[in-house]
C-alpha atoms as a PDB file:
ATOM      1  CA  UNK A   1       0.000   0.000   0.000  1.00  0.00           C
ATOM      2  CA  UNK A   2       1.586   3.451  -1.231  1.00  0.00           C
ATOM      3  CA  UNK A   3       1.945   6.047   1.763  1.00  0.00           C
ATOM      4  CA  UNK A   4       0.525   9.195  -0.502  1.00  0.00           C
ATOM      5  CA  UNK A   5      -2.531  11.137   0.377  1.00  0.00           C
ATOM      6  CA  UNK A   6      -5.528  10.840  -2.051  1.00  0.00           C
ATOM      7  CA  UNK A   7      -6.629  14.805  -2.383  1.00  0.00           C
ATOM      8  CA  UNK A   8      -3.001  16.676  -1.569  1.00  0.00           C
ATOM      9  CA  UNK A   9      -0.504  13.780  -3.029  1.00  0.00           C
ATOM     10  CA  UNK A  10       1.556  14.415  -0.297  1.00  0.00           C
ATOM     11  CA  UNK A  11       3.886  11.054  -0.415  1.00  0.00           C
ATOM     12  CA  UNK A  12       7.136   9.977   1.250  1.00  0.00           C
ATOM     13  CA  UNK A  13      10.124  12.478   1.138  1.00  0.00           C
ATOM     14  CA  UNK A  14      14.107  11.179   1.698  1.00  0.00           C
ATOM     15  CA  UNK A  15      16.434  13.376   3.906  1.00  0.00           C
ATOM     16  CA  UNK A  16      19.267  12.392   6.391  1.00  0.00           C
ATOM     17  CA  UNK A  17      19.504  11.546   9.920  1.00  0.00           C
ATOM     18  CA  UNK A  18      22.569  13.842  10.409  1.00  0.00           C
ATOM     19  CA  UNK A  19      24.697  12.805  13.993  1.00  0.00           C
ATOM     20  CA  UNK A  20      26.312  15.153  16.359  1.00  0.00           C
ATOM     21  CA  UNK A  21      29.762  14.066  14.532  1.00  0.00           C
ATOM     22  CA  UNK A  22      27.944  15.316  11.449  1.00  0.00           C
ATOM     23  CA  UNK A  23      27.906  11.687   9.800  1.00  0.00           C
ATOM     24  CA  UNK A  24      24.659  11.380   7.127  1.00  0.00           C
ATOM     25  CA  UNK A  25      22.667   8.342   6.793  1.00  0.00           C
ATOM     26  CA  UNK A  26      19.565   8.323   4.499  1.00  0.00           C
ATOM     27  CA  UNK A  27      16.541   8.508   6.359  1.00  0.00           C
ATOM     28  CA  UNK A  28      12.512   8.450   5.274  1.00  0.00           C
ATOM     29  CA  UNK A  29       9.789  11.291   6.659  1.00  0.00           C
ATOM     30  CA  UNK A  30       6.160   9.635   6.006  1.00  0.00           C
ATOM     31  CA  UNK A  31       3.341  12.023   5.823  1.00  0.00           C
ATOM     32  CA  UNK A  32       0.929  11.884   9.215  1.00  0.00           C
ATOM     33  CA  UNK A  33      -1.837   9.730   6.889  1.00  0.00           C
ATOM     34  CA  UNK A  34      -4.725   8.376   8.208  1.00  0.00           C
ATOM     35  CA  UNK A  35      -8.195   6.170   6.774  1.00  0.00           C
ATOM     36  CA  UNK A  36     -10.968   8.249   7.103  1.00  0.00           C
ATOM     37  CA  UNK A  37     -14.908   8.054   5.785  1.00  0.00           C
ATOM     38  CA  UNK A  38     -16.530  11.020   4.642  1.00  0.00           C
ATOM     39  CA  UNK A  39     -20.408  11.099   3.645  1.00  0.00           C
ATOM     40  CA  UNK A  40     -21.090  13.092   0.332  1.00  0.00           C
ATOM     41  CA  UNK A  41     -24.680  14.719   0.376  1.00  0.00           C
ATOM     42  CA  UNK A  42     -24.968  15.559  -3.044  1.00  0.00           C
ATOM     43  CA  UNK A  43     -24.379  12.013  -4.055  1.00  0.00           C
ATOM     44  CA  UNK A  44     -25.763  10.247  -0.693  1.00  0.00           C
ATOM     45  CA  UNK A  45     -22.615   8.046  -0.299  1.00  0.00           C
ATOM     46  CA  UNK A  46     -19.849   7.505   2.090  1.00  0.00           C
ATOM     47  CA  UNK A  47     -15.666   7.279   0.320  1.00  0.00           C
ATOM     48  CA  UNK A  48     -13.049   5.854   2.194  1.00  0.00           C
ATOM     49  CA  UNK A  49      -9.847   7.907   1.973  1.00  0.00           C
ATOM     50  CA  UNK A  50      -6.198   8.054   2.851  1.00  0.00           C
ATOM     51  CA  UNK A  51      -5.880  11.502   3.943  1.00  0.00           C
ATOM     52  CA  UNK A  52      -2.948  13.287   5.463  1.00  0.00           C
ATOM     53  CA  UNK A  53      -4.236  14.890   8.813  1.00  0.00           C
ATOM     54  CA  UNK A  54      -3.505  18.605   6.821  1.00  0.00           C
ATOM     55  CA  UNK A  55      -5.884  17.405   4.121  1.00  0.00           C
ATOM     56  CA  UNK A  56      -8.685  17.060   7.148  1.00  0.00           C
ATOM     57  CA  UNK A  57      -8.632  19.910   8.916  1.00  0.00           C
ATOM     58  CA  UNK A  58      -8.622  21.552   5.262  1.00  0.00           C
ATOM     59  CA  UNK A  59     -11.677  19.483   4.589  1.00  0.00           C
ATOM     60  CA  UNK A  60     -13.620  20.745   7.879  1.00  0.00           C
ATOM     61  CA  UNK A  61     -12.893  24.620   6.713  1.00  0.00           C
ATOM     62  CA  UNK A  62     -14.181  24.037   3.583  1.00  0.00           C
ATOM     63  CA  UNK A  63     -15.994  21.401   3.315  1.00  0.00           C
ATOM     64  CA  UNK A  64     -15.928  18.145   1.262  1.00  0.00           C
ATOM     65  CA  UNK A  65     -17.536  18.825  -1.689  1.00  0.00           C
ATOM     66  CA  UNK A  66     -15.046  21.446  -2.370  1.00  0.00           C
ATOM     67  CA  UNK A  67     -11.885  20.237  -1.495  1.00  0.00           C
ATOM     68  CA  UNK A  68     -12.822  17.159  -3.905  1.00  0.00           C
ATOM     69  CA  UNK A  69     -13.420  19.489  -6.766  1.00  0.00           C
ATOM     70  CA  UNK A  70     -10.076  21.512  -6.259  1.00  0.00           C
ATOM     71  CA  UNK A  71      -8.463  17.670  -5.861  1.00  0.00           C
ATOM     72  CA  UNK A  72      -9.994  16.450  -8.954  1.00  0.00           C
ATOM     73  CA  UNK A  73      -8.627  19.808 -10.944  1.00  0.00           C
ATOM     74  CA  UNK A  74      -5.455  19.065  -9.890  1.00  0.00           C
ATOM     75  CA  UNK A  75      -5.661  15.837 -10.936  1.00  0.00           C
ATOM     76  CA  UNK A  76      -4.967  14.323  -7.753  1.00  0.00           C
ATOM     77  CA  UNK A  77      -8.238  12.347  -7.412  1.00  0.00           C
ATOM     78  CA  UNK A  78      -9.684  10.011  -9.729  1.00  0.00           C
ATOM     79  CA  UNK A  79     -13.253   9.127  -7.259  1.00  0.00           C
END
């Protein structure tokens, strides 16, 4: 299972751990995703998404419906 938010793409970026002797060893930061259900009105059904917890408290400003649209003109969405 891929570790990349379905409405920002937000996915898994590479960096170092970096020691006090200032040795570098390749490290992974994994975006705070979680499974989430989310009821559409205008089309009476519940998704399941894998949302980073950014993408959820943008979805509670704005609302679902919206933050779908801008996802699917992005092209980050295919529901």
């Amino acid at each position: 299972m891929s570790r990349v938010c379905d409405l920002t793409g937000k996915r898994v970026q590479v960096g170092n751990n970096v020691s006090h002797a200032n040795n570098k060893v390749k490290r992974k930061f994994y975006p705070n995703l979680q499974k989430k259900r989310f009821y559409i009105p205008e089309e009476d059904k519940w998704i399941t998404l894998k949302v980073s917890t950014s993408a959820i408290r943008t979805i509670n400003k704005n609302g679902i419906s919206a933050v779908l649209k801008k996802a699917r003109q992005n092209g980050n969405i295919l529901v």
